[in-house]
Protein backbone atom coordinates (compact mmCIF):
# COMPACT_ATOMS: atom_id res chain seq x y z
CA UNK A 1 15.85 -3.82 -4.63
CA UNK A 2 14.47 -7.39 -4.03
CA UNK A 3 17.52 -8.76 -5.80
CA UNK A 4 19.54 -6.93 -3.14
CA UNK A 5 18.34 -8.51 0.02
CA UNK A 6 18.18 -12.40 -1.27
CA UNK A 7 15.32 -14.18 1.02
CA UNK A 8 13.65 -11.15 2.03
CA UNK A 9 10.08 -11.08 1.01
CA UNK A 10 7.93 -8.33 -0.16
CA UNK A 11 6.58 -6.10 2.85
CA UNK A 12 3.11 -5.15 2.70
CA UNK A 13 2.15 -1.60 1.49
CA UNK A 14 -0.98 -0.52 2.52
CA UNK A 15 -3.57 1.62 0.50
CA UNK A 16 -5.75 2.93 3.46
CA UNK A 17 -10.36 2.49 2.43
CA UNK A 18 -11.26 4.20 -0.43
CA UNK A 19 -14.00 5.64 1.21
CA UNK A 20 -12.29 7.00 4.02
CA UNK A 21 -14.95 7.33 6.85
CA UNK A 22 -14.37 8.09 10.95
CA UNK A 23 -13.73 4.46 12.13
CA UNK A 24 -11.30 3.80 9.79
CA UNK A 25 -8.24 5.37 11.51
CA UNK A 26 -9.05 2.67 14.17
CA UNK A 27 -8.99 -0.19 11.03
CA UNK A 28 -5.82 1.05 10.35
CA UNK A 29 -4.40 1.31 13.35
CA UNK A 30 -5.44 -2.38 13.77
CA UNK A 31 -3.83 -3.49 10.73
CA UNK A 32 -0.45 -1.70 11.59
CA UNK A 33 -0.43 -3.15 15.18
CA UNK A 34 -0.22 -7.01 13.74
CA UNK A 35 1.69 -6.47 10.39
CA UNK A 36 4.81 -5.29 8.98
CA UNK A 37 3.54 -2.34 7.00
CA UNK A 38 6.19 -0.49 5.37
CA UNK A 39 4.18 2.63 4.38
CA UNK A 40 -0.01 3.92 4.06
CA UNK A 41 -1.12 5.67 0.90
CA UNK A 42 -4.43 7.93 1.72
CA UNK A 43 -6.34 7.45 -2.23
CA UNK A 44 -9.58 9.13 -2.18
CA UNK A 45 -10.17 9.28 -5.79
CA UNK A 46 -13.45 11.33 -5.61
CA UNK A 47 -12.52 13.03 -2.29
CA UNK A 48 -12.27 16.72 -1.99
CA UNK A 49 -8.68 18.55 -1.09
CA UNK A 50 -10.70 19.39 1.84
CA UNK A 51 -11.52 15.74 2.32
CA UNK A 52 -8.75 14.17 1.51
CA UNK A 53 -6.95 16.64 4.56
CA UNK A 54 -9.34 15.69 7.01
CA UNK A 55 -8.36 12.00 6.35
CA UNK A 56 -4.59 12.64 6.21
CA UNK A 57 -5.15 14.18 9.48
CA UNK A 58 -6.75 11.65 11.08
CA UNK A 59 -4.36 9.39 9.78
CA UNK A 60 -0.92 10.51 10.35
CA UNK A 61 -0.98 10.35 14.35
CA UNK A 62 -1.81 6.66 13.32
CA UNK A 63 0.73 6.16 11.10
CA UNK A 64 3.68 8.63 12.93
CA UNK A 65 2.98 6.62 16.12
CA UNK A 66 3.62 3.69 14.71
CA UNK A 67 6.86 5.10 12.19
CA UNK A 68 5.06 4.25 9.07
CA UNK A 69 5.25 6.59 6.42
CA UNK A 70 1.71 8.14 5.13
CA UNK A 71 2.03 9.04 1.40
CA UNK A 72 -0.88 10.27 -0.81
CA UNK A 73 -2.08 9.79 -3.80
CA UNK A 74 -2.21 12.53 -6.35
CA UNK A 75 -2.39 15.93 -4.57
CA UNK A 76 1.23 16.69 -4.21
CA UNK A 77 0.63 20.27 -3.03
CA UNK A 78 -0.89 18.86 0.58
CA UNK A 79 1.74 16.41 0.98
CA UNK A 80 4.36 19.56 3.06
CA UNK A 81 1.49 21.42 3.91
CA UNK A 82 -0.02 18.15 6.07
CA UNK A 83 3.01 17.16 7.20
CA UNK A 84 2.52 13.45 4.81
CA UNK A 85 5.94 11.34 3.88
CA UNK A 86 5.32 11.65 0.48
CA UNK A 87 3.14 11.33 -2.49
CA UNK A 88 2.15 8.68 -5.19
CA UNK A 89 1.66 10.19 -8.31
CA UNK A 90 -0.06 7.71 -10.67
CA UNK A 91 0.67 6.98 -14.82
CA UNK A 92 -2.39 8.05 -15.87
CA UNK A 93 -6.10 8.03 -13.42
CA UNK A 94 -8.19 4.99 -14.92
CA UNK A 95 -5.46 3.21 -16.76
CA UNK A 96 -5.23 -0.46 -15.35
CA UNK A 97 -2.93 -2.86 -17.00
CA UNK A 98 -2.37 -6.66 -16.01
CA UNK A 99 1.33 -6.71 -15.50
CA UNK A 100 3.18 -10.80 -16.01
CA UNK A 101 5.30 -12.03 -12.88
CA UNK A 102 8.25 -12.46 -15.12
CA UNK A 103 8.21 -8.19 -16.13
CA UNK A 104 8.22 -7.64 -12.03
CA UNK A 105 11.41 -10.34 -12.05
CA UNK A 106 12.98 -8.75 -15.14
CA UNK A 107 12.12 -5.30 -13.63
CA UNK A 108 13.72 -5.91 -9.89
CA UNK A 109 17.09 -7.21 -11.81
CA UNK A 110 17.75 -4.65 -14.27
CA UNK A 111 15.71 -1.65 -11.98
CA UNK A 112 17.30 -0.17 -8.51
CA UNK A 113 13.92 1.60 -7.79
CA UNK A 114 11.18 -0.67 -5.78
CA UNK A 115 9.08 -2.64 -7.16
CA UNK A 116 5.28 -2.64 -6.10
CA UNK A 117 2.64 -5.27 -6.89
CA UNK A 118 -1.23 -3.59 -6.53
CA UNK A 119 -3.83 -4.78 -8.10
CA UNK A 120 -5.83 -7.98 -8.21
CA UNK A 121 -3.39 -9.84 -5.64
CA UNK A 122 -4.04 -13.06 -4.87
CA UNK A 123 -2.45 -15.70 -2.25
CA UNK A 124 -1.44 -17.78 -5.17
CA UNK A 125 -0.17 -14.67 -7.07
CA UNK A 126 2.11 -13.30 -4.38
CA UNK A 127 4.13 -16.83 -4.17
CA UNK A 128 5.06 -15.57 -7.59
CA UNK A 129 6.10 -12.44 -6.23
CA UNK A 130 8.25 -13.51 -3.38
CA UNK A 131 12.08 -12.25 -4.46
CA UNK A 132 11.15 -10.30 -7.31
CA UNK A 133 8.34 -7.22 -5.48
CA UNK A 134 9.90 -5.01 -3.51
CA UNK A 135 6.15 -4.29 -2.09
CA UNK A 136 2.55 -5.77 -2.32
CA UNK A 137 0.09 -2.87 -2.00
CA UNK A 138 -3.26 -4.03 -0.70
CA UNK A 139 -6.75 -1.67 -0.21
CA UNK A 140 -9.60 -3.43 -1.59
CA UNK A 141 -8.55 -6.70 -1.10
CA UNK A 142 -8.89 -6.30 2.04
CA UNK A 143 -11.06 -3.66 2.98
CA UNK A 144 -13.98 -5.38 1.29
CA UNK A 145 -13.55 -8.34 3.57
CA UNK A 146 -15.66 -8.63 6.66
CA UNK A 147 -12.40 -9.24 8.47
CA UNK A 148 -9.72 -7.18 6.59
CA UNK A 149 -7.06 -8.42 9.24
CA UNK A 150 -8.08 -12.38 8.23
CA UNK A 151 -7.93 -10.97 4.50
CA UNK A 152 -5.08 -9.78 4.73
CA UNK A 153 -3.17 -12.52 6.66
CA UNK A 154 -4.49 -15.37 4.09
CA UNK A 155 -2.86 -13.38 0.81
CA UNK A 156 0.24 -12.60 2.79
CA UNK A 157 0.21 -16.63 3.80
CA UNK A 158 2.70 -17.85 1.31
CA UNK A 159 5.31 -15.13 2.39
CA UNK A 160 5.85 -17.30 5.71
């Protein structure tokens, strides 16, 4: 998919605070109003289905009013039932692997479905990206920040 639109950069998929708490709706709704987000994924990990509803609907009037898809991560049964855009269904819970630049280039040539970069992003690392991810999915590299809007607008930097 990057191949396919030459000069396009990644767009920025956004994995919404891990520990999902009442202001955060309002972080995200920041975050949406001065960047291109193409979708939110609601991960709470240790969260409850109860929980993890709760969030999702708190969330999707954020996301809906805006037209960015909300997706969640791993309980595919709420996804209808909440009225979410989708779901993310992991490889395997607690499997990280480094992944080269050169497998996302290989993999956006040879591979129709998009390509997302998550994990350990940095400004330097998503120059490498530009043309080959489809995506860049960013949660704790910016949510740890004391400004995740500054955070998020220095790794996105090299993407012009």
């Amino acid at each position: 998919m990057a191949g396919a639109d030459a000069g396009a950069g990644p767009r920025v998929y956004l994995i919404a605070p891990a520990r999902f708490g009442a202001g955060d709706p309002d972080r995200v709704a920041r975050l949406l109003d001065g960047f291109d987000a193409a979708c939110v994924r609601l991960a709470l990990p240790a969260a409850s289905e109860d929980e993890v509803a709760r969030a999702a609907d708190a969330l999707r009037p954020v996301c809906h009013a805006r037209d960015v898809p909300l997706v969640v991560a791993d309980h595919f049964r709420l996804a209808p039932r909440l009225g979410l855009d989708g779901v993310h269904l992991p490889r395997a819970v607690g499997q990280v692997h480094a992944v080269e630049p050169e497998l996302f280039a290989w993999w956006s040539e040879m591979i129709e479905v998009p390509v997302v970069a998550e994990g350990a992003l940095t400004p330097a690392l998503v120059t490498t990206l530009e043309g080959t991810a489809d995506f860049l999915a960013v949660g704790p590299e910016i949510w740890e920040a004391e400004d995740p809007a500054g955070a998020l607008r220095e790794l996105i930097a090299p993407l012009g």
